[in-house]
N, C-alpha and C. Protein backbone atom coordinates (compact mmCIF):
# COMPACT_ATOMS: atom_id res chain seq x y z
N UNK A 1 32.74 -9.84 32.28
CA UNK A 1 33.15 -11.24 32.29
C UNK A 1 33.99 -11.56 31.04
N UNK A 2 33.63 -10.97 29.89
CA UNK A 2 34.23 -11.46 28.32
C UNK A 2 35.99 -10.91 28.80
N UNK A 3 35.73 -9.05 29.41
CA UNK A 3 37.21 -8.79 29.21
C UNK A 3 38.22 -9.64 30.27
N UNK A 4 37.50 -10.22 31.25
CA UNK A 4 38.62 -10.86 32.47
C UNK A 4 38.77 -12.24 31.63
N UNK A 5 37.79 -12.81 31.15
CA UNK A 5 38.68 -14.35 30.43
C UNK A 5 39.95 -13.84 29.03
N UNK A 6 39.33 -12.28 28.55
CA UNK A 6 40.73 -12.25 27.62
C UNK A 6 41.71 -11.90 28.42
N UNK A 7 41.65 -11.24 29.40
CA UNK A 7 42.58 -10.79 30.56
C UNK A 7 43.36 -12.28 30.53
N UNK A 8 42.43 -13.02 31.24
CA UNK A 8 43.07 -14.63 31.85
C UNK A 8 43.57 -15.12 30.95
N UNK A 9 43.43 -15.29 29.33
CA UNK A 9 44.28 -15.99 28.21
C UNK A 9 45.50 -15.08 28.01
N UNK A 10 44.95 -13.75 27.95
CA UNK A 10 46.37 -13.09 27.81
C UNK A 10 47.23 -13.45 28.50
N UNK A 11 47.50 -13.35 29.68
CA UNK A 11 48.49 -13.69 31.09
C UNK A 11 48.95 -15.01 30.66
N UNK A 12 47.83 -15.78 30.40
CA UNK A 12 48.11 -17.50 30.12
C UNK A 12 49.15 -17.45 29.02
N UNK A 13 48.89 -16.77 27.53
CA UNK A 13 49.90 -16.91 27.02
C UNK A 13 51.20 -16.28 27.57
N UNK A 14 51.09 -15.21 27.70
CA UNK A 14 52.33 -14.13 28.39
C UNK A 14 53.44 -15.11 29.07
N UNK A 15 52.40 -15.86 29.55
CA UNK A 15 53.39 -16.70 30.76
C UNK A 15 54.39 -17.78 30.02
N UNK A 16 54.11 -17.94 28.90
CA UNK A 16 54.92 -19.25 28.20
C UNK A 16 54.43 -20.67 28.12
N UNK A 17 53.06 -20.49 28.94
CA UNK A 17 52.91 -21.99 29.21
C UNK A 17 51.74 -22.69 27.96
N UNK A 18 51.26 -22.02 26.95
CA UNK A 18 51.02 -22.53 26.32
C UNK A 18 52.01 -22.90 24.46
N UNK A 19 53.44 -22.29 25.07
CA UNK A 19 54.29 -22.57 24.07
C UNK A 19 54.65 -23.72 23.64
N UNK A 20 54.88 -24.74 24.73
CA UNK A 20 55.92 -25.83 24.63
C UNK A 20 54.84 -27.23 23.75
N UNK A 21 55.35 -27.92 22.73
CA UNK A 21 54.74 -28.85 22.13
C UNK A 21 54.27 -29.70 23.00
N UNK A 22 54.85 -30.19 24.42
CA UNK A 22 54.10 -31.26 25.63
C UNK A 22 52.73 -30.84 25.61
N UNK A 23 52.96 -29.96 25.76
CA UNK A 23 51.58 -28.29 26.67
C UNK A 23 50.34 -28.56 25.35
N UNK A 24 50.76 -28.47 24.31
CA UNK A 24 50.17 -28.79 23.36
C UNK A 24 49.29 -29.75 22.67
N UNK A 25 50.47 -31.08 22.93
CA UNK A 25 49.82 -32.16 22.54
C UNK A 25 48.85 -32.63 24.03
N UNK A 26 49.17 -32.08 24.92
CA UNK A 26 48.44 -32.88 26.03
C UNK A 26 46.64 -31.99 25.85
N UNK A 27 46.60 -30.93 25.42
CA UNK A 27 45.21 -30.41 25.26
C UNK A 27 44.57 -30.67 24.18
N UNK A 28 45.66 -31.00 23.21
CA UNK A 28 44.51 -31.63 21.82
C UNK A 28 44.11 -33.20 22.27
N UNK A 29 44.97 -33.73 22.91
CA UNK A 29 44.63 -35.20 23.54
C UNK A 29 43.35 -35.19 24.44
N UNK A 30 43.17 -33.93 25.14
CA UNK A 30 42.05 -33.72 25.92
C UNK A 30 41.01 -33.41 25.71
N UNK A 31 41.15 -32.81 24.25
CA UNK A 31 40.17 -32.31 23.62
C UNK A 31 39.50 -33.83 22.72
N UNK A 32 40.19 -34.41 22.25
CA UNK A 32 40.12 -35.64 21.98
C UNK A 32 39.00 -36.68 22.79
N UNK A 33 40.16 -36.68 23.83
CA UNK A 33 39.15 -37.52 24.94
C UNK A 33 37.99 -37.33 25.06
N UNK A 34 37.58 -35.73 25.32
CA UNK A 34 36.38 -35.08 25.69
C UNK A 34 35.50 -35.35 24.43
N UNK A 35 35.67 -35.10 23.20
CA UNK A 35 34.52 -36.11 22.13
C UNK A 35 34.43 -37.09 22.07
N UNK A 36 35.65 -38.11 22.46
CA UNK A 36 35.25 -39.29 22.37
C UNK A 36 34.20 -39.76 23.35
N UNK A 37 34.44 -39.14 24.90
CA UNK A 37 33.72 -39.66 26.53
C UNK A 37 32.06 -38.92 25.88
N UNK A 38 32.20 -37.69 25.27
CA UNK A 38 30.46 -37.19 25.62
C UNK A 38 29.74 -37.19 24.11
N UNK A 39 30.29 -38.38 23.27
CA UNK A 39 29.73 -38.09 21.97
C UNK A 39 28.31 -38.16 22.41
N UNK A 40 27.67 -39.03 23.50
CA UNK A 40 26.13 -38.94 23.57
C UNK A 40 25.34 -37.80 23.94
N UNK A 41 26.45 -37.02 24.71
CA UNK A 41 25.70 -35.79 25.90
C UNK A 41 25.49 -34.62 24.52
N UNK A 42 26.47 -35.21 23.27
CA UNK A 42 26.52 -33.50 22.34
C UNK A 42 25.50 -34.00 21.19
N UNK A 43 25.64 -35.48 21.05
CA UNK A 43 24.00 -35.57 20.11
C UNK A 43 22.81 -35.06 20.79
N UNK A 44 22.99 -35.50 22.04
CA UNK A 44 21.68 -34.80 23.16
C UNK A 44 21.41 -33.11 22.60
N UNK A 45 22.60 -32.97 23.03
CA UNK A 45 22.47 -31.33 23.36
C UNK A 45 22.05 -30.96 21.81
N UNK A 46 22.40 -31.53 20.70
CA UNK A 46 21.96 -31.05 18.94
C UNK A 46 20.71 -31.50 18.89
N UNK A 47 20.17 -32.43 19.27
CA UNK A 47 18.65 -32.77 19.29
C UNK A 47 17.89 -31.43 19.70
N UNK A 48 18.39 -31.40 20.95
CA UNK A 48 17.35 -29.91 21.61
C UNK A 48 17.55 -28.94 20.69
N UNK A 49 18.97 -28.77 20.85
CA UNK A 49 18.94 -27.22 20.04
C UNK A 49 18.38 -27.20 18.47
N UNK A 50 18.85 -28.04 17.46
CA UNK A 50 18.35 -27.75 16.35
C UNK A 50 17.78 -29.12 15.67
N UNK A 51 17.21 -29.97 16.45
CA UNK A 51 16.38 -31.09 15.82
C UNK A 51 17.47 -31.77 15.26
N UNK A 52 18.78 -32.07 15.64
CA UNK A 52 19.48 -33.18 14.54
C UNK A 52 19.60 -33.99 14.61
N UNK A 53 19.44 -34.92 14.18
CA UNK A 53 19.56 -36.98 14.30
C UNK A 53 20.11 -37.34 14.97
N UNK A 54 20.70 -38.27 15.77
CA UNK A 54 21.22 -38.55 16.25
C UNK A 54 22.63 -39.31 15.29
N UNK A 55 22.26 -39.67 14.22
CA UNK A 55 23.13 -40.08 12.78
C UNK A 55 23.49 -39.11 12.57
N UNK A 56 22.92 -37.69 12.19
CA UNK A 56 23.74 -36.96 11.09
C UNK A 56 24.50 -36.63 12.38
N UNK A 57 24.70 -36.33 13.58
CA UNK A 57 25.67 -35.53 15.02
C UNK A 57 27.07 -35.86 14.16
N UNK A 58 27.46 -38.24 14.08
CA UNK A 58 29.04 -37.30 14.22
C UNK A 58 29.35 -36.99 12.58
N UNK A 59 28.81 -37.15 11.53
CA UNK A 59 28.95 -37.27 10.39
C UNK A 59 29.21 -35.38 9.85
N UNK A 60 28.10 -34.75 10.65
CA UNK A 60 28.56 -33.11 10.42
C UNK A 60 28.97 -32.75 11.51
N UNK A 61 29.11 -32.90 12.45
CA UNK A 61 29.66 -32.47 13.71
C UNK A 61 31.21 -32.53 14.22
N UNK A 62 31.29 -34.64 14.51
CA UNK A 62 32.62 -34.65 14.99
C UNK A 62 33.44 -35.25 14.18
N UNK A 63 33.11 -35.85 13.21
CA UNK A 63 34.06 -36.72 12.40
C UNK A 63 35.17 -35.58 11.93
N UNK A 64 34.99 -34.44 11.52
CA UNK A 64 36.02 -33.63 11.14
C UNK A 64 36.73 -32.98 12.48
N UNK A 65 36.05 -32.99 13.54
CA UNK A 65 36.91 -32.40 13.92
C UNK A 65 37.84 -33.54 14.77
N UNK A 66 37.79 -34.61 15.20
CA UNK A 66 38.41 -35.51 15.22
C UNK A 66 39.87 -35.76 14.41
N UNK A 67 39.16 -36.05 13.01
CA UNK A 67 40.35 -35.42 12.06
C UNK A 67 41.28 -34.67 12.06
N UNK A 68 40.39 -33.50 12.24
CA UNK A 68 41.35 -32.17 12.42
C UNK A 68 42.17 -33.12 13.97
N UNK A 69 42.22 -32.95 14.65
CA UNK A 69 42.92 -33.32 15.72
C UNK A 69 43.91 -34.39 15.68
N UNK A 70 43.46 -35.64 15.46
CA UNK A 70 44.59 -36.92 15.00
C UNK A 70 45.85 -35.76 13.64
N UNK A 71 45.14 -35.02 12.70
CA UNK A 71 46.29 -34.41 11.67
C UNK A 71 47.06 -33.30 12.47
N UNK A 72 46.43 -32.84 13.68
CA UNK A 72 47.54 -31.92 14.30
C UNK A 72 48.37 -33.07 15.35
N UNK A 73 47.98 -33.41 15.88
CA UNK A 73 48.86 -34.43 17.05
C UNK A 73 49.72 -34.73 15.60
N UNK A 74 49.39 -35.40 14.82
CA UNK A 74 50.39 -35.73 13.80
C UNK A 74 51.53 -35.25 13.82
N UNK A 75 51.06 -33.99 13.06
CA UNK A 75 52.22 -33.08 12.26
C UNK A 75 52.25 -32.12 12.87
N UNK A 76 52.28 -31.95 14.50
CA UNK A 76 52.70 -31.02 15.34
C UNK A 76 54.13 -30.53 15.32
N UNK A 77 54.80 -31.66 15.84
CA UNK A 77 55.90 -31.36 15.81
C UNK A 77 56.79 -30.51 13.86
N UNK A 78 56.64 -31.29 13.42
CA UNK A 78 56.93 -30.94 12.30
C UNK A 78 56.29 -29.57 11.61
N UNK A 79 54.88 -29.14 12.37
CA UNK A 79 55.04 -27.84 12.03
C UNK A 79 55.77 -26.74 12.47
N UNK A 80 55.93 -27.16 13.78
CA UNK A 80 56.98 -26.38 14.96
C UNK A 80 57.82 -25.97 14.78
N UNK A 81 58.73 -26.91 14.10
CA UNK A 81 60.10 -27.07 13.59
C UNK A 81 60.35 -25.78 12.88
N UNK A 82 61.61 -25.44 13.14
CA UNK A 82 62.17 -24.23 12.60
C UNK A 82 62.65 -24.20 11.17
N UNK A 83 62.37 -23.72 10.25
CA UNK A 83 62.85 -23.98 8.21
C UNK A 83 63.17 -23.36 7.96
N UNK A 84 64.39 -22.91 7.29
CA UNK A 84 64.61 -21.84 6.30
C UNK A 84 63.75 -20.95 5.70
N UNK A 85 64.05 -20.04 6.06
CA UNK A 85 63.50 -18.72 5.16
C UNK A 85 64.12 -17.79 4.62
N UNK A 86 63.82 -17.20 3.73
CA UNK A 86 64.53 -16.14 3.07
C UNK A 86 64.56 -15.16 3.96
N UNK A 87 65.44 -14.57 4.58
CA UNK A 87 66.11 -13.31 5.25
C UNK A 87 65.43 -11.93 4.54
N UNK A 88 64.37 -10.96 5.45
CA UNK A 88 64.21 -9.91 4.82
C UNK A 88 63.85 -9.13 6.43
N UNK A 89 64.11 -7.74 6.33
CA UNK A 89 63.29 -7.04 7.15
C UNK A 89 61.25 -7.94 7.99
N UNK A 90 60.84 -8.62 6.81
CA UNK A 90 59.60 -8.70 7.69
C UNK A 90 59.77 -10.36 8.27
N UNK A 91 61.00 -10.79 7.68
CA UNK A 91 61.18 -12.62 8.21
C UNK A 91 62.46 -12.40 8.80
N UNK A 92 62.65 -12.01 9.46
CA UNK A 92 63.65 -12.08 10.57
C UNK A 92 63.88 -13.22 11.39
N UNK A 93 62.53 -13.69 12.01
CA UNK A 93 62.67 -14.90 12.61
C UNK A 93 62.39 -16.14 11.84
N UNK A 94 63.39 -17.05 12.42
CA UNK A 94 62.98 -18.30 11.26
C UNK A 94 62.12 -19.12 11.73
N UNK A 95 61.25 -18.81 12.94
CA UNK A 95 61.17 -19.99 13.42
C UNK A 95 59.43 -19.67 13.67
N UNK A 96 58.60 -20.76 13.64
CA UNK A 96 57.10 -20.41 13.61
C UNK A 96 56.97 -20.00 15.39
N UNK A 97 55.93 -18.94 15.24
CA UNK A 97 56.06 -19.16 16.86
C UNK A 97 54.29 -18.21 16.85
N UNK A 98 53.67 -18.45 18.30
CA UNK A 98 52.34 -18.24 18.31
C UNK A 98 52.08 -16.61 18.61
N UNK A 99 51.34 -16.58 17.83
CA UNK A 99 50.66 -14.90 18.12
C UNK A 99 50.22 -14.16 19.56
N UNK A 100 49.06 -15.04 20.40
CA UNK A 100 48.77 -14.89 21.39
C UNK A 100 47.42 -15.23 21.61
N UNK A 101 46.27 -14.13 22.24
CA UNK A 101 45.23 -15.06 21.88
C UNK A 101 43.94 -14.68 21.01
N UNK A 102 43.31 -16.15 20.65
CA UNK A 102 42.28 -15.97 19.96
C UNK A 102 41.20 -16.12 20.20
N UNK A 103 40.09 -15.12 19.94
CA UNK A 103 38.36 -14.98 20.05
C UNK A 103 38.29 -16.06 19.20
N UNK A 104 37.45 -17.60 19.59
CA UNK A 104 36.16 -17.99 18.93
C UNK A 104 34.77 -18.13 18.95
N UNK A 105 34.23 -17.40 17.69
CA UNK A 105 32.61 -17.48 18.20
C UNK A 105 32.04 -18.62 17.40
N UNK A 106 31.58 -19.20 17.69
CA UNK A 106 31.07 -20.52 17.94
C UNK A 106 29.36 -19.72 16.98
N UNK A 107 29.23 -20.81 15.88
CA UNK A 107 27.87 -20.55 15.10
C UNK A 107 26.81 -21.49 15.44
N UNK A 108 25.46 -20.95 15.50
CA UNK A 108 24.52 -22.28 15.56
C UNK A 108 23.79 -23.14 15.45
N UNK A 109 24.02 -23.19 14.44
CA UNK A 109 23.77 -24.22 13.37
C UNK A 109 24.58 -25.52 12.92
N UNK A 110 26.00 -25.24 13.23
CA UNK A 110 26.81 -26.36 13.76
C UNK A 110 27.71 -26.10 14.84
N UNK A 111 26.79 -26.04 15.79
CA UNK A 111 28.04 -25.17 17.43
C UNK A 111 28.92 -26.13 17.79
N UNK A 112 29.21 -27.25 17.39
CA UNK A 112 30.59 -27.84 17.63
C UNK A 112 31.41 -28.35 16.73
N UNK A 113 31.42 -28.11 15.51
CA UNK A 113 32.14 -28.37 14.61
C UNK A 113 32.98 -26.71 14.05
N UNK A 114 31.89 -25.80 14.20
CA UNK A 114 32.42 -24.09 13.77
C UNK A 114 33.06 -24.07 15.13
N UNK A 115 33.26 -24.44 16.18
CA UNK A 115 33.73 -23.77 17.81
C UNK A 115 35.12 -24.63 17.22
N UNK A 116 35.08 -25.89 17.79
CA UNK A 116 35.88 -26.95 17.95
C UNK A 116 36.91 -27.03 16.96
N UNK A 117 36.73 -27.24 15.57
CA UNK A 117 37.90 -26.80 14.58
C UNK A 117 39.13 -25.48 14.91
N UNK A 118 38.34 -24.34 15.20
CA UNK A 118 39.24 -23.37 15.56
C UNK A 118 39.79 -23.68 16.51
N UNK A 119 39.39 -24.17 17.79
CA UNK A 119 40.17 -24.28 19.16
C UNK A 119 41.48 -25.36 18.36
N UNK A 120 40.86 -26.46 18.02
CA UNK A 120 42.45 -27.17 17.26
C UNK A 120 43.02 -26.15 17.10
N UNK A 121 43.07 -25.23 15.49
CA UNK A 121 44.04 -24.95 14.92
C UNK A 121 44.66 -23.70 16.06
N UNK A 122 44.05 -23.06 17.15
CA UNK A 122 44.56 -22.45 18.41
C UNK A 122 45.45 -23.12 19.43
N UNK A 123 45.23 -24.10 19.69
CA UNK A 123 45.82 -24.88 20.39
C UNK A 123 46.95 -25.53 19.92
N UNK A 124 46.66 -25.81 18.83
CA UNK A 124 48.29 -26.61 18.02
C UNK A 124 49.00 -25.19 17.49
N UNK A 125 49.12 -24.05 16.78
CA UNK A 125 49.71 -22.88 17.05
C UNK A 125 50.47 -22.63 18.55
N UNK A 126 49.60 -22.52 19.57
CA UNK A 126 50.19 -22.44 20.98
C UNK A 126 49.73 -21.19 21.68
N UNK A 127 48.60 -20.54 21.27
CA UNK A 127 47.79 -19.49 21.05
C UNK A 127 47.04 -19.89 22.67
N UNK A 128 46.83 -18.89 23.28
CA UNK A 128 45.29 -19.23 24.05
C UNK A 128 44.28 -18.73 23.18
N UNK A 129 42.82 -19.30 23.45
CA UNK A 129 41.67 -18.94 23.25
C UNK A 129 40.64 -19.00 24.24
N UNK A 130 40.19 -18.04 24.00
CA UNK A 130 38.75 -17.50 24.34
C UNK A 130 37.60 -17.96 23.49
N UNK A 131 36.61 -18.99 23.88
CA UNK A 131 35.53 -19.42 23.21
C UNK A 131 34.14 -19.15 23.50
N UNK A 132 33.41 -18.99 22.56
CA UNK A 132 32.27 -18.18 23.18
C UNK A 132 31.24 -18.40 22.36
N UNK A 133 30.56 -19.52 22.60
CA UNK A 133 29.49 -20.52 21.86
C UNK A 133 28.58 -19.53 21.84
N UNK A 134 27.69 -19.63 20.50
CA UNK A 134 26.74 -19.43 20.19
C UNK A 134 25.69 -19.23 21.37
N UNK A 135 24.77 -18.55 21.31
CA UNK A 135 23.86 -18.81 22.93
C UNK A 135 22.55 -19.18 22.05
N UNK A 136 22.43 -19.09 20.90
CA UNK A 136 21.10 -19.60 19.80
C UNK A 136 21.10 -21.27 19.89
N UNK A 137 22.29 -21.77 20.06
CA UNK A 137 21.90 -23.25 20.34
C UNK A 137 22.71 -23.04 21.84
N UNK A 138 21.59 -22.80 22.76
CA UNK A 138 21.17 -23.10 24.23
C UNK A 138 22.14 -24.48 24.98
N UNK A 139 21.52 -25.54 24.24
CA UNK A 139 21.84 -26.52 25.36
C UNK A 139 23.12 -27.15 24.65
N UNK A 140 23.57 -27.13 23.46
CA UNK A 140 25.23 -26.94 23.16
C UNK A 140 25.93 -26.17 23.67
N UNK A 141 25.63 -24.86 24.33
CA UNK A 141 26.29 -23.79 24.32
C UNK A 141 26.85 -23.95 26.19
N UNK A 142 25.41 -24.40 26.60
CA UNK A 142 26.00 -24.93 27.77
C UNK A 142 26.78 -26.14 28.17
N UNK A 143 26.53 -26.79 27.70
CA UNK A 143 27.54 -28.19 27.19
C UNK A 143 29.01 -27.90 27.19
N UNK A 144 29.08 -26.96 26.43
CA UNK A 144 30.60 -26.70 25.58
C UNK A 144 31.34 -26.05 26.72
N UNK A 145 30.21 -24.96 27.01
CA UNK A 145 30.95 -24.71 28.06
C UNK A 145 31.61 -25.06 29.64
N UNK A 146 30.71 -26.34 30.11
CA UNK A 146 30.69 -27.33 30.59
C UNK A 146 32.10 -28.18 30.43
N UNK A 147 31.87 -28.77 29.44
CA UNK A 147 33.04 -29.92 29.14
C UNK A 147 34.49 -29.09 28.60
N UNK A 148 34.71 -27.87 28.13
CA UNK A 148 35.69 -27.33 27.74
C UNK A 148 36.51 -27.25 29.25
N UNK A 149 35.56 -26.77 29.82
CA UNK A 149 36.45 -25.99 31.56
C UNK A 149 36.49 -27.26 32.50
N UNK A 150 36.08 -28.71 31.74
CA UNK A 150 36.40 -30.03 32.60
C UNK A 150 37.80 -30.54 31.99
N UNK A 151 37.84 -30.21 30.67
CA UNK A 151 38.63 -31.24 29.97
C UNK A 151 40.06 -30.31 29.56
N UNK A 152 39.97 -28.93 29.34
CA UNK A 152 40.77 -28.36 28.96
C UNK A 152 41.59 -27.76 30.23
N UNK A 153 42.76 -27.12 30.31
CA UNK A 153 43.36 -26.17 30.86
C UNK A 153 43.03 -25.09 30.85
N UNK A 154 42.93 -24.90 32.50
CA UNK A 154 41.84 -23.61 32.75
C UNK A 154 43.59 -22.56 33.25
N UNK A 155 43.10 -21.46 32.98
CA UNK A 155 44.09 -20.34 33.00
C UNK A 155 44.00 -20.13 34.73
């Protein structure tokens, strides 16, 4: 199962379709949405798994990664953007462009703030990822995986 979803991101990137800044901003927007619609279902799910308040959820949980997200929608474009570089054998190209894709493993002790940060900085790159929550926090792990394959672009 692990090698057919890198299979499925690979192809996904291969294909181009997670290049274009639209493609981009429309999944960090979704990703967005999706904390804002289930902030209750993921305090739920941190209660079970590791006893956490229902206070401390978005204070260590989502407030940063929120952040993180409003600062990439930001300065998406402007990271995109092509800049001068010094001309050498290893900078040939001037222009930022995405690797392909990335493993995240998700920790659990904060399974949506260690998952969720990386998928940003994957998603605003233009990268697919492969995410792969913690299974030590149980009922986050199902959650995540839940609301990722509702809210995100499935390959």
């Amino acid at each position: 199962m692990a090698g057919q979803a890198v299979h499925q991101a690979r192809e996904a990137f291969l294909s181009g379709r997670t290049r274009p800044l639209e493609f981009r901003l429309q999944q960090l927007k979704a990703l967005q949405m999706m904390i804002t619609e289930k902030e209750t279902e993921i305090s739920t799910a941190l209660k079970q798994d590791i006893n956490r308040s229902q206070y401390d959820t978005p204070l260590l949980e989502i407030i940063g990664v929120e952040n993180e997200i409003k600062l990439a929608i930001e300065k998406l474009a402007e990271w995109a953007a092509p800049r001068p570089v010094e001309k050498n054998l290893l900078t040939i190209s001037d222009e930022p462009e995405p690797l392909g894709v990335v493993l995240i493993i998700g920790a659990w002790n904060y399974p949506w703030a260690l998952t969720l940060q990386p998928l940003v900085g994957a998603i605003a790159a233009g990268n697919a990822a492969v995410v792969k929550p913690s299974e030590l926090s149980e009922h986050s792990s199902l959650l995540l995986r839940a609301l990722l394959s509702r809210y995100l672009d499935q390959v």
